[in-house]
Protein backbone atom coordinates (compact mmCIF):
# COMPACT_ATOMS: atom_id res chain seq x y z
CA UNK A 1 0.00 0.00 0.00
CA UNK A 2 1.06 3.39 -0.72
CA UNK A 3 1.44 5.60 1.72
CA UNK A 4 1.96 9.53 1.67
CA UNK A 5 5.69 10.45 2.63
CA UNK A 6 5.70 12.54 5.68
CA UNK A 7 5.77 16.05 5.67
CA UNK A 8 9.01 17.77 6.33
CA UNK A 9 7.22 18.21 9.85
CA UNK A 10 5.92 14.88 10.19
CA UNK A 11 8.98 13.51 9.70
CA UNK A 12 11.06 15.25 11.96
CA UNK A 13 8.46 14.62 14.39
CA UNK A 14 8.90 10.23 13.51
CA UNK A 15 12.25 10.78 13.41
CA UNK A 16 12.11 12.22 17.71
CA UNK A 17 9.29 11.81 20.00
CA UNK A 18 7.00 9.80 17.36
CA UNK A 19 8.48 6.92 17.02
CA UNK A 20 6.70 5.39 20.04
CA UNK A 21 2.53 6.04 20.41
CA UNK A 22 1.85 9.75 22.09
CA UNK A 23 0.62 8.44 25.51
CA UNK A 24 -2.27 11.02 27.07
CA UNK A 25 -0.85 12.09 31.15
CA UNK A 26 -2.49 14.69 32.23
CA UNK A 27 -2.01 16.07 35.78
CA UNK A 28 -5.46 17.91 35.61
CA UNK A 29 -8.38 14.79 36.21
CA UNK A 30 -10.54 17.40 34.79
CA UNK A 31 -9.38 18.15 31.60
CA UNK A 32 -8.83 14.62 31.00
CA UNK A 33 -12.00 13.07 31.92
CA UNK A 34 -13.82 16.05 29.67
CA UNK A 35 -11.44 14.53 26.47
CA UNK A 36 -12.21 10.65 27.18
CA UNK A 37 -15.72 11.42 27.44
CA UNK A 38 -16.19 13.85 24.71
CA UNK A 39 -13.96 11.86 22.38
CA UNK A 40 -15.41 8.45 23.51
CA UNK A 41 -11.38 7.12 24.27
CA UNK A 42 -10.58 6.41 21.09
CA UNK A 43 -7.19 8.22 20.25
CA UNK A 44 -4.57 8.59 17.14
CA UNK A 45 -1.18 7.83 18.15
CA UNK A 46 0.42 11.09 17.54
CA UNK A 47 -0.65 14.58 16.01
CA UNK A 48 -1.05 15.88 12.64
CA UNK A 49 0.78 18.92 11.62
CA UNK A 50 0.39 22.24 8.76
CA UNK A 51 2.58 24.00 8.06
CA UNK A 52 1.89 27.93 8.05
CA UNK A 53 1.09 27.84 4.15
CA UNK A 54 -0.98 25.14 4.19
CA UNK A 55 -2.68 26.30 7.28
CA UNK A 56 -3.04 30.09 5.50
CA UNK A 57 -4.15 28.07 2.21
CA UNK A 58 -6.91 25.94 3.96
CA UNK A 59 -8.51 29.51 5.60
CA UNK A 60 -8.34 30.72 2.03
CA UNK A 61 -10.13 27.46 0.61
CA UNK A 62 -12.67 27.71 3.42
CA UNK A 63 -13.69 31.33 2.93
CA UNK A 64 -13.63 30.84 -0.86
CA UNK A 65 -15.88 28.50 -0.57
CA UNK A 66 -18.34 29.57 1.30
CA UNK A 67 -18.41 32.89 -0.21
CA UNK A 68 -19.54 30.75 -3.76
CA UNK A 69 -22.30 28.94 -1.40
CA UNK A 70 -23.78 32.01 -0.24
CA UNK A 71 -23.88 34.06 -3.48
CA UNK A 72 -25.80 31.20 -5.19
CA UNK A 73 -29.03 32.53 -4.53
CA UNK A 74 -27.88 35.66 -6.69
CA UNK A 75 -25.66 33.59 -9.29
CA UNK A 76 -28.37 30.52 -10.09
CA UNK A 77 -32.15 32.14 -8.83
CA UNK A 78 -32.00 35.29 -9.64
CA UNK A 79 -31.92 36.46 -6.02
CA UNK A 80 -34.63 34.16 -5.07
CA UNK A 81 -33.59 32.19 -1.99
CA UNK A 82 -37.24 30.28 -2.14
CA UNK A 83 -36.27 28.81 -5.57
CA UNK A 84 -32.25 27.92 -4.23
CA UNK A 85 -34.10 26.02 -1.34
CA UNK A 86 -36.40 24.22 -3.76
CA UNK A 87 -33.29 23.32 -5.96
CA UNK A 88 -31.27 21.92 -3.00
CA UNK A 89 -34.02 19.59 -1.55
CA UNK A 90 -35.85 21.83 0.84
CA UNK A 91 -39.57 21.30 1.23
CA UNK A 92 -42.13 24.50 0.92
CA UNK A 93 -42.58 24.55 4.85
CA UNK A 94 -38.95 24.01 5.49
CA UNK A 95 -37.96 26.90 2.89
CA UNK A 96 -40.52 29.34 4.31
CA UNK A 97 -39.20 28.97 8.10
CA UNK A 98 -35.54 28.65 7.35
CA UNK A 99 -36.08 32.15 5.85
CA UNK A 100 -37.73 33.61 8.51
CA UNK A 101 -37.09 35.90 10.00
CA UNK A 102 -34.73 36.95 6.90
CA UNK A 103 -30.94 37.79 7.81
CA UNK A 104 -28.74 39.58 5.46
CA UNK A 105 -26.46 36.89 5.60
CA UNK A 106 -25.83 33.36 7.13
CA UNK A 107 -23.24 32.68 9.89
CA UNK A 108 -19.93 31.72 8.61
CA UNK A 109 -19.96 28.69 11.42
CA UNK A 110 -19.26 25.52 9.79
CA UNK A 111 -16.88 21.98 9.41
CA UNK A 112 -15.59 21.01 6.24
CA UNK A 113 -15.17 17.51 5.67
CA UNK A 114 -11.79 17.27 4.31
CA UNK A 115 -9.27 14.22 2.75
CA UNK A 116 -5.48 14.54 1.79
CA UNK A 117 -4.89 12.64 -1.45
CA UNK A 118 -1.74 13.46 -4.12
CA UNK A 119 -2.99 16.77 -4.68
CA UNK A 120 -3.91 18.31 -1.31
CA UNK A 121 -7.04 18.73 0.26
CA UNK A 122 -10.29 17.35 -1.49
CA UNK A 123 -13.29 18.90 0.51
CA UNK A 124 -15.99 16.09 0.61
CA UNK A 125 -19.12 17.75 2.84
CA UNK A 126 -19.67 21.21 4.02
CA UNK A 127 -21.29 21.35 7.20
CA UNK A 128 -22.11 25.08 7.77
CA UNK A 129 -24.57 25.08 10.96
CA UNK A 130 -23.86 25.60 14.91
CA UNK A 131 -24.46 22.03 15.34
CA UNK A 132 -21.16 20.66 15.30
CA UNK A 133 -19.18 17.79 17.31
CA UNK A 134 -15.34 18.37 17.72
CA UNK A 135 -15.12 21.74 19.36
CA UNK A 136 -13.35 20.73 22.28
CA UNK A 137 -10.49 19.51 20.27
CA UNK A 138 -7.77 21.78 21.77
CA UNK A 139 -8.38 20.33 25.05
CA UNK A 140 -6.68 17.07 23.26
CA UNK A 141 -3.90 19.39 21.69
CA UNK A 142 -3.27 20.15 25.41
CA UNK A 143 -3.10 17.08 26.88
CA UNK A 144 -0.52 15.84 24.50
CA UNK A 145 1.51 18.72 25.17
CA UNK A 146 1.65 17.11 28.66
CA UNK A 147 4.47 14.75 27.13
CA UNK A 148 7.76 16.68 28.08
CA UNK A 149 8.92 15.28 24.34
CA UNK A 150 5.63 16.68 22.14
CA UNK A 151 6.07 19.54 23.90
CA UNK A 152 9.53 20.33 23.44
CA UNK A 153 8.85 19.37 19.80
CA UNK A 154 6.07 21.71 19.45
CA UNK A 155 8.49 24.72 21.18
CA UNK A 156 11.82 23.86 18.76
CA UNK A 157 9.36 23.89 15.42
CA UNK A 158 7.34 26.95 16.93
CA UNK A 159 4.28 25.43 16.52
CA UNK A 160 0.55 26.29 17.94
CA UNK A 161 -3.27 25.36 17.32
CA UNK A 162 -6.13 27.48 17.26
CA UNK A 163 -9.07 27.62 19.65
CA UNK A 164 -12.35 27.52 18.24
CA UNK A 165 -14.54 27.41 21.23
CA UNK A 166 -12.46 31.06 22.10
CA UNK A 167 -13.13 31.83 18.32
CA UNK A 168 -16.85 30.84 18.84
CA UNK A 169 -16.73 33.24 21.96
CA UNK A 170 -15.89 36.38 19.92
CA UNK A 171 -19.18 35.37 17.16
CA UNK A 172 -21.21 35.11 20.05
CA UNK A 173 -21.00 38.38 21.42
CA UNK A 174 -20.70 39.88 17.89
CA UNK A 175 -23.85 38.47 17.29
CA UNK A 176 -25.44 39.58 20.45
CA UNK A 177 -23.92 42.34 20.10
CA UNK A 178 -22.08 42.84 22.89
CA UNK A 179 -18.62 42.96 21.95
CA UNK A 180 -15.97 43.38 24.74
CA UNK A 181 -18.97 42.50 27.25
CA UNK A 182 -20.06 39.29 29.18
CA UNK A 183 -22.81 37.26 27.21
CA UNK A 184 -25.71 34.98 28.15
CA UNK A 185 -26.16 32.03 25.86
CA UNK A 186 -28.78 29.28 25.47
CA UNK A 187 -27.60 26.43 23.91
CA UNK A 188 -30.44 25.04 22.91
CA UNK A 189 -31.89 21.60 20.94
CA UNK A 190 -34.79 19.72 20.66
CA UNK A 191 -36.34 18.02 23.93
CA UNK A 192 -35.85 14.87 22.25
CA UNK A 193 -32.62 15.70 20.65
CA UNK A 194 -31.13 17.07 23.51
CA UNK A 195 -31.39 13.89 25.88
CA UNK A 196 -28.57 12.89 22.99
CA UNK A 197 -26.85 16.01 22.99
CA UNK A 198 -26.77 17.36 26.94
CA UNK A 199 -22.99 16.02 27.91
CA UNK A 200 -21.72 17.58 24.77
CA UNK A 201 -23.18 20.80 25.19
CA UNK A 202 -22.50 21.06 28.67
CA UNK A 203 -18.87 20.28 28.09
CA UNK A 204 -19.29 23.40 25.52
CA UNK A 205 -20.99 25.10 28.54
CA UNK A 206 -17.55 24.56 30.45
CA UNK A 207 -15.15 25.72 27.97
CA UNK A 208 -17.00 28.83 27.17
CA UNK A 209 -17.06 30.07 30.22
CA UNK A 210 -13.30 31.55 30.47
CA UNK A 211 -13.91 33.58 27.65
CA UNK A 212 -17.14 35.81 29.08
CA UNK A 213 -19.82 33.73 27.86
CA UNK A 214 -22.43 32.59 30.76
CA UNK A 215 -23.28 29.52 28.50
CA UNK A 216 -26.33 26.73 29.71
CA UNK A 217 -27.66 23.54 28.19
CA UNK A 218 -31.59 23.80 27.95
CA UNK A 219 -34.32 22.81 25.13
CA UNK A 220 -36.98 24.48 22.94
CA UNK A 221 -39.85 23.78 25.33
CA UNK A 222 -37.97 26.00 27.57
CA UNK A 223 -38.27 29.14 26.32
CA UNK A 224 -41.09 31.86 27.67
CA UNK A 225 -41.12 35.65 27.45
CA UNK A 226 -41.10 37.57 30.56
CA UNK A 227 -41.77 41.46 30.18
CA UNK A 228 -40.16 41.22 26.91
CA UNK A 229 -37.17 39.64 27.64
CA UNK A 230 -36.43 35.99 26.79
CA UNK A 231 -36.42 33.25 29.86
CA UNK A 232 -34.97 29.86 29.18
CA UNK A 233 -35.78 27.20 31.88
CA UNK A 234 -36.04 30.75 33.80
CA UNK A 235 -32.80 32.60 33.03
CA UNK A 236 -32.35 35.35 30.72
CA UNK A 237 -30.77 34.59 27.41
CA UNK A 238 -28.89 37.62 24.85
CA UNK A 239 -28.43 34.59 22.34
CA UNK A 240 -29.24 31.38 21.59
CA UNK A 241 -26.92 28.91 19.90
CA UNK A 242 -28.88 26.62 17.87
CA UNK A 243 -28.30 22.74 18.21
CA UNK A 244 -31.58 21.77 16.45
CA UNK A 245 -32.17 21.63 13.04
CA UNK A 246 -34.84 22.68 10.33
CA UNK A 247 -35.83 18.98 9.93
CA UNK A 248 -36.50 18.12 13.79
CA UNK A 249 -38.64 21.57 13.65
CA UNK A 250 -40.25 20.23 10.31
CA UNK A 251 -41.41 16.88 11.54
CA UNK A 252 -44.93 17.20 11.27
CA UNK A 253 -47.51 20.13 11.33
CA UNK A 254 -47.80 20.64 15.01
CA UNK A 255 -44.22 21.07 15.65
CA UNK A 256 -43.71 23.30 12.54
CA UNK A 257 -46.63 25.19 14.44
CA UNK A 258 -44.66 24.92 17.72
CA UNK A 259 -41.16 26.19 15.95
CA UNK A 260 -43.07 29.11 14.08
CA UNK A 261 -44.27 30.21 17.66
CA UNK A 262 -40.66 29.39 19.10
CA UNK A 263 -39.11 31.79 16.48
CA UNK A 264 -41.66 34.57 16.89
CA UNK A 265 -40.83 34.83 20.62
CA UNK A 266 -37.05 35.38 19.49
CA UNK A 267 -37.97 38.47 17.12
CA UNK A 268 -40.34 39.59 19.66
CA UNK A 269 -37.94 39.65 22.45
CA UNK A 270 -35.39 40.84 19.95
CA UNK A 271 -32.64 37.36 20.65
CA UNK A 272 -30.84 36.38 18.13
CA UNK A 273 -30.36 32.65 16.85
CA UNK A 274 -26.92 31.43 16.01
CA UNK A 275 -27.01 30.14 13.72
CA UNK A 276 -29.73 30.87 11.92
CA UNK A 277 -31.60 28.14 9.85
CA UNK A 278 -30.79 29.59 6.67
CA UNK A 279 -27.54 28.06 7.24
CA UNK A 280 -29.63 24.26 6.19
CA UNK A 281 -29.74 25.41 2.83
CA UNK A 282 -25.80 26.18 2.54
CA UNK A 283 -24.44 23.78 4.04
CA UNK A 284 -26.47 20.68 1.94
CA UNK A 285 -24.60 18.67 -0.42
CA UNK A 286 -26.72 19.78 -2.97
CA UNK A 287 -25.54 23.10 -2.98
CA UNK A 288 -21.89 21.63 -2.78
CA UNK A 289 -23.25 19.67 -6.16
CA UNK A 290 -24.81 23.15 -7.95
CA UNK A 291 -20.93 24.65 -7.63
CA UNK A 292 -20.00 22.06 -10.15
CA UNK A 293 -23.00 22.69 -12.56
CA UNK A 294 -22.17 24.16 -15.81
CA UNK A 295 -24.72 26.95 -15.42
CA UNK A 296 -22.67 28.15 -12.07
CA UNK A 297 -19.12 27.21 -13.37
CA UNK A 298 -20.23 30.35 -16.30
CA UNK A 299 -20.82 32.57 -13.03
CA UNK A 300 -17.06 31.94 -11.82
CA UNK A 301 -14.03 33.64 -12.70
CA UNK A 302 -10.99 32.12 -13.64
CA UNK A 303 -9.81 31.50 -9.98
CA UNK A 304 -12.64 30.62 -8.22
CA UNK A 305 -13.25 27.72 -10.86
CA UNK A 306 -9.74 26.72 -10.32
CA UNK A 307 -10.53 27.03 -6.52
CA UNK A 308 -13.95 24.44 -6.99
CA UNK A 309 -11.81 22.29 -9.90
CA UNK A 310 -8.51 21.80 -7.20
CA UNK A 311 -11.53 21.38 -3.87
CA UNK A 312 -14.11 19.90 -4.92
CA UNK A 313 -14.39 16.54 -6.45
CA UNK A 314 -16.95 16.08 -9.04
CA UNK A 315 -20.41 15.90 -6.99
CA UNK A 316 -24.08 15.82 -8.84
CA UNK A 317 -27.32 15.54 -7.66
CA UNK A 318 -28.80 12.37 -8.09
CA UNK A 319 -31.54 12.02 -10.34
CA UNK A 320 -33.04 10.83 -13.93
CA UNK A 321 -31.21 12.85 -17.34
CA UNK A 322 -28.28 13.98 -18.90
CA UNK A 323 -25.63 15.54 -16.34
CA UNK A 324 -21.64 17.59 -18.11
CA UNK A 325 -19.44 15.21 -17.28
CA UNK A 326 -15.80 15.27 -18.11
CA UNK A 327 -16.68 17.70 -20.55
CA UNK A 328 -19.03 15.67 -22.46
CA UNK A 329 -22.62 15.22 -21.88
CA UNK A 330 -24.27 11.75 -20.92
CA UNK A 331 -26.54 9.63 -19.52
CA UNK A 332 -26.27 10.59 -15.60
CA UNK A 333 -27.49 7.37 -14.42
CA UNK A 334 -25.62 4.82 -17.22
CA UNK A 335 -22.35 7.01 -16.27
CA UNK A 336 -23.02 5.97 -12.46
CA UNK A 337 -23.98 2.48 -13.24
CA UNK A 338 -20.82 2.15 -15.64
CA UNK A 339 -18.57 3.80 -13.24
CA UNK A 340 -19.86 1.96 -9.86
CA UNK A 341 -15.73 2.04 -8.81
CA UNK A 342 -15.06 5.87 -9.08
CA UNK A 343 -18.01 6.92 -7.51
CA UNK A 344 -19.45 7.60 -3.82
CA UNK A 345 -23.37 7.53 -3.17
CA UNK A 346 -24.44 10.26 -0.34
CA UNK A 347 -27.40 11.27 1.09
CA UNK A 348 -28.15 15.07 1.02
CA UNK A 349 -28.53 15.83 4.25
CA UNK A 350 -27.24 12.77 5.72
CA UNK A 351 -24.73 13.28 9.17
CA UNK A 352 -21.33 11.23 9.61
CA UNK A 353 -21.45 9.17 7.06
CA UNK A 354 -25.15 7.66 7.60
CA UNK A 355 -26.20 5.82 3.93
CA UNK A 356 -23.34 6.20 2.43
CA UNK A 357 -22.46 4.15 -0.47
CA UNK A 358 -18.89 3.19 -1.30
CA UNK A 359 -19.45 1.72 -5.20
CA UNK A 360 -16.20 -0.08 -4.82
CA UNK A 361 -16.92 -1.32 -1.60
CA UNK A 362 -20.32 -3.32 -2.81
CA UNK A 363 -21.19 -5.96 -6.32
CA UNK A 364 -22.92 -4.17 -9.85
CA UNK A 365 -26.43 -5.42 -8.35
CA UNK A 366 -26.54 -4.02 -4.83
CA UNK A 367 -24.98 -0.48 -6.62
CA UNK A 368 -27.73 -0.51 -8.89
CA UNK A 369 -30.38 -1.34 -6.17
CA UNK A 370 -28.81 1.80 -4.01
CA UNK A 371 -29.11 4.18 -7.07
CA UNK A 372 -32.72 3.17 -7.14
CA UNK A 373 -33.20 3.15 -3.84
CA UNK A 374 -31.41 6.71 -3.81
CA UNK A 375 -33.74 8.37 -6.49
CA UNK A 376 -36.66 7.89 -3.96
CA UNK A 377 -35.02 10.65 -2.07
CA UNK A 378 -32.39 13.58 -2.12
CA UNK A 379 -28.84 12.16 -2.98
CA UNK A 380 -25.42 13.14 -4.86
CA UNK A 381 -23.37 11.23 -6.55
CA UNK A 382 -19.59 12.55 -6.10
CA UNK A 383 -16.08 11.08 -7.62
CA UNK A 384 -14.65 8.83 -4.60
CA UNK A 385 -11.51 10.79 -3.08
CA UNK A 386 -8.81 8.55 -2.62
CA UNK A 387 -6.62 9.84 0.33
CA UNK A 388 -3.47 8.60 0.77
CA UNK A 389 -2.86 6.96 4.22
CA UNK A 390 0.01 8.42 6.17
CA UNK A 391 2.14 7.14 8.96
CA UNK A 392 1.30 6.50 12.67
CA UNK A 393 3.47 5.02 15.63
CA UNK A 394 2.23 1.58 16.94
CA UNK A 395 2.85 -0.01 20.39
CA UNK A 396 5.61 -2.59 20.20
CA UNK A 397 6.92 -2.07 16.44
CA UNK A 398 9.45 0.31 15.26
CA UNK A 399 7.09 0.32 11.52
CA UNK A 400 4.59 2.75 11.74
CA UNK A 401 1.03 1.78 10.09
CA UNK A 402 -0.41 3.25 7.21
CA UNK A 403 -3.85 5.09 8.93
CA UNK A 404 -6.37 7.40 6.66
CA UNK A 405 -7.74 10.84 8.09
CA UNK A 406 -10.88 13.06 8.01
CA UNK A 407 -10.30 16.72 8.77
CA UNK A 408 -12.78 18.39 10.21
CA UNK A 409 -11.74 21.62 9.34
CA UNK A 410 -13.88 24.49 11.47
CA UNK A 411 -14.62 27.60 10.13
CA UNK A 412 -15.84 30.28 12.24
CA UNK A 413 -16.47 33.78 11.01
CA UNK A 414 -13.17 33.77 8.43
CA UNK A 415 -11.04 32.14 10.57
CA UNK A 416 -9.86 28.64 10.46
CA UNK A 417 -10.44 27.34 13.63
CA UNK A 418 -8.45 24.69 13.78
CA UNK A 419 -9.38 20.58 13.03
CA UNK A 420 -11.09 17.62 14.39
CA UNK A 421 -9.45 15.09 12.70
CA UNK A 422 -10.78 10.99 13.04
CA UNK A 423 -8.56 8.39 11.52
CA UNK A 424 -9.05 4.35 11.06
CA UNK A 425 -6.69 1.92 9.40
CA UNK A 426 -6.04 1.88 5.54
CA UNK A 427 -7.43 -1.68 5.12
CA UNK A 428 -11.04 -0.47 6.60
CA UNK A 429 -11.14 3.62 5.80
CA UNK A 430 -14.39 3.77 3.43
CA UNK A 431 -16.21 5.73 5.59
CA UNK A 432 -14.19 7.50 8.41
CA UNK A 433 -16.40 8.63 11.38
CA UNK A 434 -17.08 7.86 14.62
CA UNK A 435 -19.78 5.72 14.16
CA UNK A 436 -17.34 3.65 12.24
CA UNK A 437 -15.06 3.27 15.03
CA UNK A 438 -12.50 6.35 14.14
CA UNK A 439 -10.21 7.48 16.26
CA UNK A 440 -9.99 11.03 17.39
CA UNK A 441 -6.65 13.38 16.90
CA UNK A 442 -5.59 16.71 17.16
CA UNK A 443 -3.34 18.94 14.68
CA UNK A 444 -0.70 21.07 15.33
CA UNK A 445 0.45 24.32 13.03
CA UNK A 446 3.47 26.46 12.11
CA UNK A 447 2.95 29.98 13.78
């Protein structure tokens, strides 16, 4: 198997302290107990690393292209943000609360799905919401440094990580507005999602609170208005940080009624959500799929094409016709039957890697059964991204073994926020998350 020679910085790194697996010693029981159970004790053996251009590179990439995402409305539906939900799967009751009440623009808050292969980064999914796992990653980045060896590593090469929970911290009050000031937050989910979701966002809760934000773990059914102001579970709120999402609040009529009522109370007592639900309609693969439409690629200049071309790997939206494919038109759904090997099936709003389809990984018949299955609802079809594994330490061998890696790359406002990254073994890496058994790491960056 091949595997992707180390980084100038990677190898120094297996050349020192790497050689043996990064054990996690941490003198704070704290710190560590909030890591294990956030990131379910499942660890890579050492760090990742970027160097400063590839770190300033991936902020670029991020920012480009999300600014394409959000000017699609204007490029594709002549403004019409109705007709850009329609197109990326949205039903009419999902497009008309998403877009109330309007916002000028979404919340740059998102994780980018991200593989290395021979030509850099290859950005698989876009997830641009507020409901996002992996933010306490630097608490791992500073447990390792808790290894006299890392750390002296990480001083010599000058290296550092970004904080996106202290990121985070800054959009909050922006978006409150009350920069420079202490902030009240509601993170907020479903009652039935957040019986799930309650240790994670009370961990968040925790690592907020150093930066000035008063942050609390509560649910929809929560919320009242009090002489104007907004209570949650009886405290005042200046913001609330959405973990729920339009299809939870889209389930059936009575809680579409329920969430229409939930988000007049917010205008009414004049809170802001964070982020809002336009953000569904950005961050769906669909809209990852339009960018590589012939009708957008004639919106793009010469370098943002060569920004989606070098990014994004081809990704279409499943469905009956003719799709431009390597330049040619053809058949959409003979080119994915012909082509089962190349190709990745994907739900459109699917989460970490639910019903995905790897064509290699199944026989002609049960790709063709998918695709049919697939048509019945939303789904793109994208080129399969083959990253190259890379290197990791293992107990009681001096040969490292090949592993693969997602980065979760976080974007918040233009910043790159740092990564999540999960890894599993080259011999079973079709679909890297944690449901698949991944293992969580850290990254570390040139200042």
């Amino acid at each position: 198997m091949t595997t992707a020679p180390p980084t100038t910085l990677t190898a120094r790194y297996l050349a020192g302290p790497g050689r043996r697996p990064l054990a996690l010693r941490e003198p704070d029981p704290a710190r560590l107990d909030l890591v294990h159970r956030a990131l379910e004790d499942r660890f890579l053996t050492r760090p990742a690393f970027l160097t400063a251009d590839e770190a300033g590179q991936l902020e670029a990439d991020l920012n480009g292209v999300t600014d394409l995402l959000f000017t699609l409305p204007e490029r594709l539906f002549d403004g019409d943000p109705h007709a850009f939900a329609a197109a990326v799967g949205l039903r009419p009751e999902q497009s008309r609360l998403a877009l109330r009440p309007p916002v000028p623009e979404p919340a740059r808050i998102g994780r980018a799905d991200l593989y290395r292969d021979r030509s850099g980064f290859r950005m698989l999914e876009f997830n641009i919401s507020s409901a996002l796992g992996g933010l306490q990653i630097p608490e791992l980045n500073r447990l390792t440094l808790a290894d006299p060896e890392l750390a002296a590593f990480v001083t010599r090469e000058d290296l550092g990580f970004p904080d996106p929970v202290a990121v985070l911290a800054g959009q909050m009050r922006r978006a409150a507005g009350r920069a420079g000031e202490s902030c009240r937050v509601a993170l907020m989910d479903c009652p039935d999602g957040y019986r799930g979701t309650e240790p994670e966002i009370t961990a968040l809760a925790g690592l907020l609170a150093p930066h000035g934000i008063e942050a609390y773990g509560c649910h929809t059914g929560q919320a009242r208005e009090s002489g104007g102001r907004l209570l949650v579970d009886g405290r005042p709120a200046d913001l609330v940080y959405r973990y729920f999402t339009l299809g939870e609040l889209t389930a059936d009529a009575a809680t579409l009624r329920e969430a229409e009522a939930l988000l007049d109370l917010f205008a009414r007592c004049g809170v802001p959500l964070l982020s809002p639900l336009r953000t569904s309609m950005h961050g769906n693969k669909r809209a990852l799929a339009l960018l590589r439409e012939e009708r957008c690629q004639d919106t793009l200049d010469a370098g943002e094409r060569d920004l989606v071309r070098r990014l994004l790997p081809w990704t279409h939206e499943l469905r009956p016709g003719t799709a431009r494919i390597d330049g040619e038109r053809a058949d959409l759904l003979a080119y994915c039957r012909r082509h089962r090997e190349r190709l990745v099936l994907k739900p459109a709003h699917g989460l970490g890697g639910a019903g995905t389809v790897l064509g290699r990984s199944v026989d002609d018949a049960r790709w063709a059964a998918s695709l049919e299955r697939a048509l019945l609802t939303p789904h793109i079809v994208q080129e399969l991204v083959t990253p190259l594994p890379e290197p990791f330490p293992e107990e009681g061998t001096d040969e490292p073994a090949p592993w693969v890696l997602n980065w979760g790359a976080f974007l918040i406002g233009r910043s790159y926020a740092g990564a999540f990254l999960r890894g599993l073994p080259a011999d079973r890496a079709d679909v890297i998350s944690y449901a698949a058994g991944a293992h969580a790491g850290c990254a570390f960056q040139q200042r």
